[in-house]
N, C-alpha and C. Protein backbone atom coordinates (compact mmCIF):
# COMPACT_ATOMS: atom_id res chain seq x y z
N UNK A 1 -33.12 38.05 45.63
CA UNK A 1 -32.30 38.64 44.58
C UNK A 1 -33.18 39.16 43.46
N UNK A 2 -32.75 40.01 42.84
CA UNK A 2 -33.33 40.53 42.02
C UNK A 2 -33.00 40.96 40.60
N UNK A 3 -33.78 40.39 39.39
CA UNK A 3 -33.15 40.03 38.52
C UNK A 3 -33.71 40.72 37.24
N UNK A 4 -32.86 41.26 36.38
CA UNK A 4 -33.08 42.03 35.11
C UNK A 4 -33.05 41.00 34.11
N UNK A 5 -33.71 41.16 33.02
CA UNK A 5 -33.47 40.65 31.86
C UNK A 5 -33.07 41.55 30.67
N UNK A 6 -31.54 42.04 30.00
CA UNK A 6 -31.25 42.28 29.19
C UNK A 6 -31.12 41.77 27.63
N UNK A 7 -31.91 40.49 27.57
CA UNK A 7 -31.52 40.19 26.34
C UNK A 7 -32.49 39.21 26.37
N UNK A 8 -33.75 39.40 25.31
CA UNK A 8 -34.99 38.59 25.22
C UNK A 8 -34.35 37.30 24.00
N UNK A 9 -35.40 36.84 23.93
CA UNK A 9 -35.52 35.46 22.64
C UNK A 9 -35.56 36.12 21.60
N UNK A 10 -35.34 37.28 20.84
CA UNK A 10 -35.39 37.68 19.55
C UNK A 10 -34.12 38.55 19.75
N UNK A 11 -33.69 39.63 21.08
CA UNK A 11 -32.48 39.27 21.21
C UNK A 11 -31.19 38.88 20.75
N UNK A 12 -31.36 37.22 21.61
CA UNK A 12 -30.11 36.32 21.49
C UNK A 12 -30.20 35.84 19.83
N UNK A 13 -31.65 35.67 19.50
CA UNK A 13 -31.64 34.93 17.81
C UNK A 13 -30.52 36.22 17.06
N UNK A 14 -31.10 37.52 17.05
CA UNK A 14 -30.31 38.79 16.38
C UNK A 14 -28.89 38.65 16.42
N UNK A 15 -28.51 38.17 17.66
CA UNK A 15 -27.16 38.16 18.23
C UNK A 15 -26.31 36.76 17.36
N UNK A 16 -26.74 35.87 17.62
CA UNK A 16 -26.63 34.65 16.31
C UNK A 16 -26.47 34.94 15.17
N UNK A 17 -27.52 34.96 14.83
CA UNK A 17 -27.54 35.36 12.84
C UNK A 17 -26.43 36.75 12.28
N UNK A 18 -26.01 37.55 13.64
CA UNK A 18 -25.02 38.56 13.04
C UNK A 18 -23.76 37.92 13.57
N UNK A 19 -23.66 37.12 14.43
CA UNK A 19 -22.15 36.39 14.64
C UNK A 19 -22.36 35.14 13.82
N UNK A 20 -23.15 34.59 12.81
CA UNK A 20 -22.72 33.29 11.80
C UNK A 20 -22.27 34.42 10.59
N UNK A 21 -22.49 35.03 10.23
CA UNK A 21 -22.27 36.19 9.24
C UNK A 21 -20.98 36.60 9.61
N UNK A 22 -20.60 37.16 10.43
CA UNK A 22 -19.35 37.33 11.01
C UNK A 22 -18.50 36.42 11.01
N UNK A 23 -18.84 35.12 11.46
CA UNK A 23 -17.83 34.16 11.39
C UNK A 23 -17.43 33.93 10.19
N UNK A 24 -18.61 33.67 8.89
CA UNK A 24 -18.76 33.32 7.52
C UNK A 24 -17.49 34.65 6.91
N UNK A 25 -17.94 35.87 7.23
CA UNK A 25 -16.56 36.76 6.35
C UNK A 25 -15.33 36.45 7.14
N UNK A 26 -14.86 36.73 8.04
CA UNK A 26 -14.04 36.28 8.73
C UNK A 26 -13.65 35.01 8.48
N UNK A 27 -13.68 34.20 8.16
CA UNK A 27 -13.21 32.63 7.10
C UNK A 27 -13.23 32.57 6.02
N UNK A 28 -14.33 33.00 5.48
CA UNK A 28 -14.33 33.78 3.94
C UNK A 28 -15.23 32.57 3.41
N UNK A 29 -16.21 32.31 4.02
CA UNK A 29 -17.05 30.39 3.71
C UNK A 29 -16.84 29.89 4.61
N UNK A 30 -17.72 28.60 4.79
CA UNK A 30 -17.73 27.60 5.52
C UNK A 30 -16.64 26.52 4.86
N UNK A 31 -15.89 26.95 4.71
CA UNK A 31 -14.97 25.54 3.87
C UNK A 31 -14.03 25.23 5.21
N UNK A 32 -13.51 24.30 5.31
CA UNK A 32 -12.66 24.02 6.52
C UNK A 32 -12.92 24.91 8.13
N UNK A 33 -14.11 24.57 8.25
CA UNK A 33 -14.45 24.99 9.65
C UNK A 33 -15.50 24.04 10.62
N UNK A 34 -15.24 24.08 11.97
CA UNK A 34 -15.65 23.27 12.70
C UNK A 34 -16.10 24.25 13.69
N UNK A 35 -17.51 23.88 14.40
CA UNK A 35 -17.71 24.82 15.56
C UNK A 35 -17.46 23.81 16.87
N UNK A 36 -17.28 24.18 18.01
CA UNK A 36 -17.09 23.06 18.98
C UNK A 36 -17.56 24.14 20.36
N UNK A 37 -18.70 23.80 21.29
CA UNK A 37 -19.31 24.89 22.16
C UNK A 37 -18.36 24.22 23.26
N UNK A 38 -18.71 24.83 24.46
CA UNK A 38 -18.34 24.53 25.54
C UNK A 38 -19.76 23.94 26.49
N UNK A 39 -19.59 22.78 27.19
CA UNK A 39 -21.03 22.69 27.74
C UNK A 39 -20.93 23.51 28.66
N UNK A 40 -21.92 23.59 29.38
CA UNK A 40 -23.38 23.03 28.76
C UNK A 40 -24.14 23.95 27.62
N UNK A 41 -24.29 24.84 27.64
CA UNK A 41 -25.11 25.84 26.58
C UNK A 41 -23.92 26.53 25.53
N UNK A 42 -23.21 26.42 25.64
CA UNK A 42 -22.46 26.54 24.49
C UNK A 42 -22.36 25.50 23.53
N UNK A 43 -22.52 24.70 23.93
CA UNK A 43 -22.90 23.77 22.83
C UNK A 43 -24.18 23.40 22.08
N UNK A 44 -25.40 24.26 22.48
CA UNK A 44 -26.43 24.70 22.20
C UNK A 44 -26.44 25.71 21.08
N UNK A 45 -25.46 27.04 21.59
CA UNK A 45 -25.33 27.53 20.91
C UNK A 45 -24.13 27.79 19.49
N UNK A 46 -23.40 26.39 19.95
CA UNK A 46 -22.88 26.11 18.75
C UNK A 46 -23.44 25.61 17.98
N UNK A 47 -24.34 24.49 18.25
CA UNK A 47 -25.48 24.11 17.29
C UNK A 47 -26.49 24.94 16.21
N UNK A 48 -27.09 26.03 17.24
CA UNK A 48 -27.18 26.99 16.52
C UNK A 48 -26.93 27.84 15.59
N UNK A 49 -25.74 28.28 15.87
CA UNK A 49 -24.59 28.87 14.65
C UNK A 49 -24.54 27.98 13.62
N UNK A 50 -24.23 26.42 13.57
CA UNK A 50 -23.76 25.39 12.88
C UNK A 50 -24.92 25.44 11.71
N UNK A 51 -26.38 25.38 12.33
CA UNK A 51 -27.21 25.59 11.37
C UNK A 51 -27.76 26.48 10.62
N UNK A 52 -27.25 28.06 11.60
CA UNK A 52 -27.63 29.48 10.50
C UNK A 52 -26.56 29.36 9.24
N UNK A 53 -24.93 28.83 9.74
CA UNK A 53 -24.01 29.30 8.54
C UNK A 53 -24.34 28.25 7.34
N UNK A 54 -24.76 27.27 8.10
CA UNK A 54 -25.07 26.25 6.63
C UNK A 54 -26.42 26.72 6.23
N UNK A 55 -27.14 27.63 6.43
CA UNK A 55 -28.64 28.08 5.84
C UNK A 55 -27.97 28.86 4.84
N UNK A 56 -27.13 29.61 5.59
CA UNK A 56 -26.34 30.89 4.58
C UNK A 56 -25.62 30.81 3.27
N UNK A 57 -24.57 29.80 4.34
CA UNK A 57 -23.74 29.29 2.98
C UNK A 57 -23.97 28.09 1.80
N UNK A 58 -25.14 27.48 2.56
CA UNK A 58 -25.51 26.44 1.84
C UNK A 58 -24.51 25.39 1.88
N UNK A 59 -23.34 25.20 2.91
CA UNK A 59 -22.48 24.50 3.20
C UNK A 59 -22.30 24.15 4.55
N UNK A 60 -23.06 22.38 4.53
CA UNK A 60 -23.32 21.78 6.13
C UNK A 60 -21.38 21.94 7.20
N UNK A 61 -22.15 22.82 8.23
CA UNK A 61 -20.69 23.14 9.02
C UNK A 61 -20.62 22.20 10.67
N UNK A 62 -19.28 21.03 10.48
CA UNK A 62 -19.55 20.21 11.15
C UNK A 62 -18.97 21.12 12.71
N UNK A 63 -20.44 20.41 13.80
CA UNK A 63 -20.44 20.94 15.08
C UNK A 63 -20.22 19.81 15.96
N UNK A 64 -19.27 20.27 17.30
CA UNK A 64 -19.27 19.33 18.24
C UNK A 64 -19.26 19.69 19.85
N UNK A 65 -18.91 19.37 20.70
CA UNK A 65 -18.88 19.48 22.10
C UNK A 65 -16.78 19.66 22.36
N UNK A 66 -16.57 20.48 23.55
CA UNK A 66 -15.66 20.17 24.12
C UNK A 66 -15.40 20.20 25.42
N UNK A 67 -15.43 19.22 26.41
CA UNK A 67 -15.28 19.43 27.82
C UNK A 67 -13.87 20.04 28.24
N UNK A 68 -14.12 21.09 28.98
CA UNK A 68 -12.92 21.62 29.63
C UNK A 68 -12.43 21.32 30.81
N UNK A 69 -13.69 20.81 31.72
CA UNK A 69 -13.47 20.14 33.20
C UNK A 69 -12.08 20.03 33.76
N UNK A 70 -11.44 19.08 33.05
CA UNK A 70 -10.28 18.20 33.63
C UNK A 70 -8.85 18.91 33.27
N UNK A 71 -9.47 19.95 32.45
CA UNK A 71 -8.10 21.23 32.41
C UNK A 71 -8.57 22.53 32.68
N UNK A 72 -9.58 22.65 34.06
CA UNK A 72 -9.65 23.92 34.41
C UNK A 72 -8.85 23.71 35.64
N UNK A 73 -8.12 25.84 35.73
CA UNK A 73 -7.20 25.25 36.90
C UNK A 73 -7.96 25.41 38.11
N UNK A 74 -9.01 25.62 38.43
CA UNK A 74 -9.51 25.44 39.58
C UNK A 74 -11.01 24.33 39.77
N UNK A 75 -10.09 23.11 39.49
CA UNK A 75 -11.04 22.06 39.68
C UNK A 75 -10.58 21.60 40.87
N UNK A 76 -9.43 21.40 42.01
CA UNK A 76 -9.52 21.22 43.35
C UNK A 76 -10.21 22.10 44.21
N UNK A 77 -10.74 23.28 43.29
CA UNK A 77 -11.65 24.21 44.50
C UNK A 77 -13.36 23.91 44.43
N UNK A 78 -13.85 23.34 43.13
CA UNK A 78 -14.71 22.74 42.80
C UNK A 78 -14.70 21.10 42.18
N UNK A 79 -14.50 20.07 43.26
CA UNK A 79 -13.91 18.83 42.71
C UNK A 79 -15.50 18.39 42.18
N UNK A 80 -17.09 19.16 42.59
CA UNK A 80 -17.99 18.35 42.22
C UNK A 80 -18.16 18.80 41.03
N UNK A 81 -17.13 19.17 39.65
CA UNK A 81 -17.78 19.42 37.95
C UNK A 81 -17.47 17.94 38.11
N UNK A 82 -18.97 17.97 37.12
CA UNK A 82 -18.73 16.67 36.35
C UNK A 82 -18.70 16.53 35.15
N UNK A 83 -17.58 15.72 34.59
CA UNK A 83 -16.97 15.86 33.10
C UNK A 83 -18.18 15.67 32.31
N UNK A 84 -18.27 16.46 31.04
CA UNK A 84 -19.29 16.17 29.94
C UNK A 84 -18.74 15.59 28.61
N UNK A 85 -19.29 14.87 27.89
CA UNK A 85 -18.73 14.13 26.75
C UNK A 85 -17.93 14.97 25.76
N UNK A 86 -16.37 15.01 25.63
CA UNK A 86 -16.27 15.76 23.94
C UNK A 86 -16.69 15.17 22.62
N UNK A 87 -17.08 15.78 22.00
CA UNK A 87 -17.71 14.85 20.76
C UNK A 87 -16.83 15.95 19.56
N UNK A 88 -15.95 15.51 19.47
CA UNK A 88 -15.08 15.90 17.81
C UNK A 88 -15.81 15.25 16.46
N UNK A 89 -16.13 16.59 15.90
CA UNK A 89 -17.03 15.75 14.56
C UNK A 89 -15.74 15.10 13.76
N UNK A 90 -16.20 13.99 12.72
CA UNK A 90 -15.71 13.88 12.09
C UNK A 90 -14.57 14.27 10.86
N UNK A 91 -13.46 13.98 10.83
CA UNK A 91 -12.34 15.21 10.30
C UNK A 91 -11.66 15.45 11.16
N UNK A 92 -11.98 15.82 12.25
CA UNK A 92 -10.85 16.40 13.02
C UNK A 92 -10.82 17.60 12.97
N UNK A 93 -9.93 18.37 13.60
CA UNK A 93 -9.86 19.58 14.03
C UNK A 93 -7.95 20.21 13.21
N UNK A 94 -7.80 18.89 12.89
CA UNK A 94 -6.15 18.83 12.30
C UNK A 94 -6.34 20.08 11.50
N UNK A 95 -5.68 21.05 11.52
CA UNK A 95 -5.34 22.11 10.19
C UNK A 95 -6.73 23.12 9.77
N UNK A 96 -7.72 22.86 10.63
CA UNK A 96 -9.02 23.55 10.04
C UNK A 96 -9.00 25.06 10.96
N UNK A 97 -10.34 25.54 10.61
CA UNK A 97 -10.20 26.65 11.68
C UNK A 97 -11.47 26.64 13.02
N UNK A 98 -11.06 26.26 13.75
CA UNK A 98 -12.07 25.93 15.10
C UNK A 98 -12.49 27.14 15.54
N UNK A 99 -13.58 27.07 15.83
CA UNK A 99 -14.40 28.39 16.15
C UNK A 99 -14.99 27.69 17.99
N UNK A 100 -14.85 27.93 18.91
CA UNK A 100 -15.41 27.83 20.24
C UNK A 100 -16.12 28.32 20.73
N UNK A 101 -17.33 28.33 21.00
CA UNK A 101 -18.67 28.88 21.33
C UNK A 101 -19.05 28.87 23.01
N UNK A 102 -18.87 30.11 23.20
CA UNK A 102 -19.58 29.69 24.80
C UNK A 102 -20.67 30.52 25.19
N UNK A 103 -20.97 30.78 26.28
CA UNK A 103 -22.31 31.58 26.58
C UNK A 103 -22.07 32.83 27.04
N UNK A 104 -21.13 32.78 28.32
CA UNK A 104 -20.45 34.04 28.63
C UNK A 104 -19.02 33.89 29.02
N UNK A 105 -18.56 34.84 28.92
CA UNK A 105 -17.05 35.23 29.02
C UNK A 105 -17.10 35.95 30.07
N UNK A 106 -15.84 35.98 31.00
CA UNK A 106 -15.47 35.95 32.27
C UNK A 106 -14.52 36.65 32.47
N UNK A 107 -13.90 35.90 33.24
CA UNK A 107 -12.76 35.67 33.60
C UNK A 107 -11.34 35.16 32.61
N UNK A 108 -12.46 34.25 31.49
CA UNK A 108 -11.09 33.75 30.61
C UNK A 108 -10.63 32.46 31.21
N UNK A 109 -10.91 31.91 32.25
CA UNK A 109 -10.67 30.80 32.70
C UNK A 109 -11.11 29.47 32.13
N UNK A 110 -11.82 29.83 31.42
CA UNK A 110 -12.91 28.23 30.94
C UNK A 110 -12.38 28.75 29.43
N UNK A 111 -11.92 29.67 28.69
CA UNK A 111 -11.35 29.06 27.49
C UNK A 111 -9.58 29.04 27.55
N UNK A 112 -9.26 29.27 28.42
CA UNK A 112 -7.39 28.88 28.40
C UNK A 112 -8.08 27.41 28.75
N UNK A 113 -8.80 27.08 29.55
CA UNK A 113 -8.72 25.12 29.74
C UNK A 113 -9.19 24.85 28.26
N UNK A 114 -10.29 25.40 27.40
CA UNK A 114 -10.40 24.96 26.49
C UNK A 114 -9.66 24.66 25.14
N UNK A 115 -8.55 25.65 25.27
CA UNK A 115 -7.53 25.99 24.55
C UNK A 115 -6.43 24.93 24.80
N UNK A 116 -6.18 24.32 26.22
CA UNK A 116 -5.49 23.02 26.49
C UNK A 116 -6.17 22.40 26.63
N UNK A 117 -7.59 22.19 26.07
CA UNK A 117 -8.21 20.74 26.13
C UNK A 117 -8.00 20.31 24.42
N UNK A 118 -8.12 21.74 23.45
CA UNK A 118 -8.14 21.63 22.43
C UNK A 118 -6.49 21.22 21.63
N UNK A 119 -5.58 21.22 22.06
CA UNK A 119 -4.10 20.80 22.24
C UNK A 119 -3.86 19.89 22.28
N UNK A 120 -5.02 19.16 23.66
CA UNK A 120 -4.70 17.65 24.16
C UNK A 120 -5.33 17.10 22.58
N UNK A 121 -5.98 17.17 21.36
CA UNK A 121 -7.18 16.65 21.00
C UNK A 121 -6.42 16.99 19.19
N UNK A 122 -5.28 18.13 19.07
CA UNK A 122 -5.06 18.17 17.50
C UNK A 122 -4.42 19.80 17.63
N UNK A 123 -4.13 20.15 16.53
CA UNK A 123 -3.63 20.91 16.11
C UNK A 123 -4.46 21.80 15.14
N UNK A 124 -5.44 22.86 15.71
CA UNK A 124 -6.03 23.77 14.68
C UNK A 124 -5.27 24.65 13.68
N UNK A 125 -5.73 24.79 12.36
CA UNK A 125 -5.01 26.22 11.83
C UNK A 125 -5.12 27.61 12.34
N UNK A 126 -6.14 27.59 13.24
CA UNK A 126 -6.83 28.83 13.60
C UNK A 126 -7.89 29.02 14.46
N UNK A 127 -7.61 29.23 15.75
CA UNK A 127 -8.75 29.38 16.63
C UNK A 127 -9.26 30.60 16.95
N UNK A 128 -10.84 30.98 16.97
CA UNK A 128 -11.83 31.97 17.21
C UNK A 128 -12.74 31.75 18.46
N UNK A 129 -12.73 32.64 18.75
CA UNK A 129 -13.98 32.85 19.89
C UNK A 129 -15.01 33.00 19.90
N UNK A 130 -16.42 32.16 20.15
CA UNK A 130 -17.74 33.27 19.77
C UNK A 130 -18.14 33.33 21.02
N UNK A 131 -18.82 34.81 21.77
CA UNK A 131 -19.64 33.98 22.92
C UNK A 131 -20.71 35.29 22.44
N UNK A 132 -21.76 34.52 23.04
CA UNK A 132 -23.06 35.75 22.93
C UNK A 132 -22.98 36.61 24.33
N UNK A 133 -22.44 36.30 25.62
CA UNK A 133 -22.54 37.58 26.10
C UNK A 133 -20.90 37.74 26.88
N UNK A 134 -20.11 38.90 26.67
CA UNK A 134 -19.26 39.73 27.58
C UNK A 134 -18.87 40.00 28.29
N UNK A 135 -19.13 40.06 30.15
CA UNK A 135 -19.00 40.81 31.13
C UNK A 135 -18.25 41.58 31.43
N UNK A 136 -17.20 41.34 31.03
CA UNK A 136 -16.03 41.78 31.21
C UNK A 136 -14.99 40.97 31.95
N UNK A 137 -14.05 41.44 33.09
CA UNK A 137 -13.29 40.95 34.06
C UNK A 137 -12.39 40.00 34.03
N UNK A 138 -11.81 40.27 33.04
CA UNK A 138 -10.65 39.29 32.52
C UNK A 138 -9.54 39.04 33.66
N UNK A 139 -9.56 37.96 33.94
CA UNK A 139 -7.85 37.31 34.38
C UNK A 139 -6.76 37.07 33.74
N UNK A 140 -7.27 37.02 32.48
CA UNK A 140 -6.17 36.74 31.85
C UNK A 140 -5.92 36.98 30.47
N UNK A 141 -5.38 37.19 29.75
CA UNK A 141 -5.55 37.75 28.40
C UNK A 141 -6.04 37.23 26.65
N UNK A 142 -7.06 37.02 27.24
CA UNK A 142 -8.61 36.13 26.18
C UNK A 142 -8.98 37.63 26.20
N UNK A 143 -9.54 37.38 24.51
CA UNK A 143 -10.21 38.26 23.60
C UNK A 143 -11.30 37.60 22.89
N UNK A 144 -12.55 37.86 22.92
CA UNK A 144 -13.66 36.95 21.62
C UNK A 144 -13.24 38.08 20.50
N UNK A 145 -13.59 36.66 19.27
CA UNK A 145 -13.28 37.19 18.05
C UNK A 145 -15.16 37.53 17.82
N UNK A 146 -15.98 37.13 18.26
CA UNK A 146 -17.24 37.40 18.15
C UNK A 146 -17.88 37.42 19.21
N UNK A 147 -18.56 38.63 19.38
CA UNK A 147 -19.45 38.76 20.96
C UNK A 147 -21.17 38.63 20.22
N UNK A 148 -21.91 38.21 21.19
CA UNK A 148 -23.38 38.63 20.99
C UNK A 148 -23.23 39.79 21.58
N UNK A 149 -23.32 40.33 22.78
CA UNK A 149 -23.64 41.45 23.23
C UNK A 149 -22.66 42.13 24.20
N UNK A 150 -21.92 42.71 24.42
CA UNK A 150 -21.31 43.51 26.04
C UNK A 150 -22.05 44.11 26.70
N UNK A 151 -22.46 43.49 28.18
CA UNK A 151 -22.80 43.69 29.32
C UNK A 151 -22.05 43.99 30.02
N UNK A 152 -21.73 45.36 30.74
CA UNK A 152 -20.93 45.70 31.63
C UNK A 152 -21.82 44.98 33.13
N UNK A 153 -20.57 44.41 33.80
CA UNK A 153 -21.79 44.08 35.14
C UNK A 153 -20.56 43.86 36.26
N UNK A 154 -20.79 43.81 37.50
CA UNK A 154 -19.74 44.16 38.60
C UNK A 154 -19.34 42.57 38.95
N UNK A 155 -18.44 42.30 39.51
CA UNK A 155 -18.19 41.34 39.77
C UNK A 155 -19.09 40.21 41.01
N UNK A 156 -19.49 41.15 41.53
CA UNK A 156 -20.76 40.62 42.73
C UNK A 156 -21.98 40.17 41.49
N UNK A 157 -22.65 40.26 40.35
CA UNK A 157 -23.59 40.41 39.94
C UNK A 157 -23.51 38.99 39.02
N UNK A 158 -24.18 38.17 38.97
CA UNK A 158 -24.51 36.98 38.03
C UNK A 158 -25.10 37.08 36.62
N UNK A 159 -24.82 37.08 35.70
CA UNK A 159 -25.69 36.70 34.72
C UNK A 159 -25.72 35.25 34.09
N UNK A 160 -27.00 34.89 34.08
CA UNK A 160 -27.84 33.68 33.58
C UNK A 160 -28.13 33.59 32.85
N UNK A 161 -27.57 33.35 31.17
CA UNK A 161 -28.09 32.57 29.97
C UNK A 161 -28.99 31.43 30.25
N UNK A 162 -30.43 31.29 29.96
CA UNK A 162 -31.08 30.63 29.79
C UNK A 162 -31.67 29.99 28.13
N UNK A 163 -31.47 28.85 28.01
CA UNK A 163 -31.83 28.89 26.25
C UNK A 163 -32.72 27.66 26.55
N UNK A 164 -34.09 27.40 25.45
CA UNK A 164 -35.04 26.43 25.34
C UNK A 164 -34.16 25.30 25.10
N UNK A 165 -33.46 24.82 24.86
CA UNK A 165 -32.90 23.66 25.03
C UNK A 165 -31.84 23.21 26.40
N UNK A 166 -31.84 24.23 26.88
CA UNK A 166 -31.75 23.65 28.52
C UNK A 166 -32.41 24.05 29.31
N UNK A 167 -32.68 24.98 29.71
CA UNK A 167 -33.86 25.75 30.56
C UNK A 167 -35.27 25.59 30.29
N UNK A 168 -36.39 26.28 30.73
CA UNK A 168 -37.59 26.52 30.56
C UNK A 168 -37.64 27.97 30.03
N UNK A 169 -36.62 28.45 29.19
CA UNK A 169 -37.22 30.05 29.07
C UNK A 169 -36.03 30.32 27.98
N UNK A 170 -35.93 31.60 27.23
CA UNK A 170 -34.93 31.84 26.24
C UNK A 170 -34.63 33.52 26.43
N UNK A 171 -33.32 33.72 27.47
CA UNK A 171 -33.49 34.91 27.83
C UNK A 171 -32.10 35.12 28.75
N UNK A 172 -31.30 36.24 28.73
CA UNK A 172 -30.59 36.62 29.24
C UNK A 172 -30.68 37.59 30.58
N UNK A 173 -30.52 37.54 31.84
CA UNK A 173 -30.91 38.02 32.84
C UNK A 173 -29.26 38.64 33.69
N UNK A 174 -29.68 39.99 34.64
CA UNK A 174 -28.62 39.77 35.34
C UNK A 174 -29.06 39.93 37.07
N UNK A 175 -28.53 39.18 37.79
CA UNK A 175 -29.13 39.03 39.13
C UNK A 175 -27.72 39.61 40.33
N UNK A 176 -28.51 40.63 40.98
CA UNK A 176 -27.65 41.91 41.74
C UNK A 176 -27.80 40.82 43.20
């Protein structure tokens, strides 16, 4: 297989620092906001975000994990996910505005589970989307409120977010 890299380590950082900015007007401050990624690397890169908007705003923005596993609907076609920890920061998610971070967007399938995982767990004032990359090919009707980048790519074609805190490399690739 053979594999492109569209989106280097300075890149994905560019792509960050203009979606914490984005998120920041779009809320209008960090006041009542929570980021919560999706694992595995979305929660990397919620971390990320968590620490540019508090550089920005000078207001620490609490980050956490949310497993979707056990409310995706096609976990009898893949019974080997294995659940990852949710970690709800402190506060809660009651009445604030939750921002969900993932790596790439799809299908839309992994944030409708996240959207009923986030249900099972409280009642947001307001939920947002961030993901850093696009593909397209929606199933279903999910919109990000913040993209890193749109990659048009065919449905046969993979792309691989790789980030230094899970991988060995910091780089966006697409493999034909």
């Amino acid at each position: 297989m053979s594999a492109r890299t569209v989106l280097h380590e300075a890149d994905i950082s560019r792509a960050l620092t203009r979606i914490a900015h984005e998120i920041l007007e779009s809320n209008r401050g960090a006041e009542n906001l929570v980021l919560l990624g999706i694992p595995t690397r979305g929660v990397a890169l919620a971390q990320r975000l968590a620490h540019l908007i508090g550089e920005i705003s000078q207001t620490p923005v609490p980050v956490g994990a949310l497993d979707v596993t056990l409310f995706r609907d096609d976990l009898a076609k893949h019974p080997t996910r294995s659940p990852q920890p949710t970690d709800i920061p402190a506060g809660g998610i009651d009445g604030r505005t939750v921002v969900l971070v993932d790596d790439v967007l799809f299908s839309g399938r992994s944030i409708r589970a996240a959207l009923d995982a986030l249900q099972s767990i409280g009642r947001p004032a307001v939920v947002r989307l961030a993901i850093l990359v696009d593909r397209g090919h929606r199933e279903l009707p999910i919109r990000p409120d913040f993209v890193g980048k749109n990659i048009p790519s065919s449905r046969q074609e993979r792309v691989n977010v790789r980030l230094r805190e899970n991988d060995d490399a910091e780089e966006v690739t697409i493999e034909a």
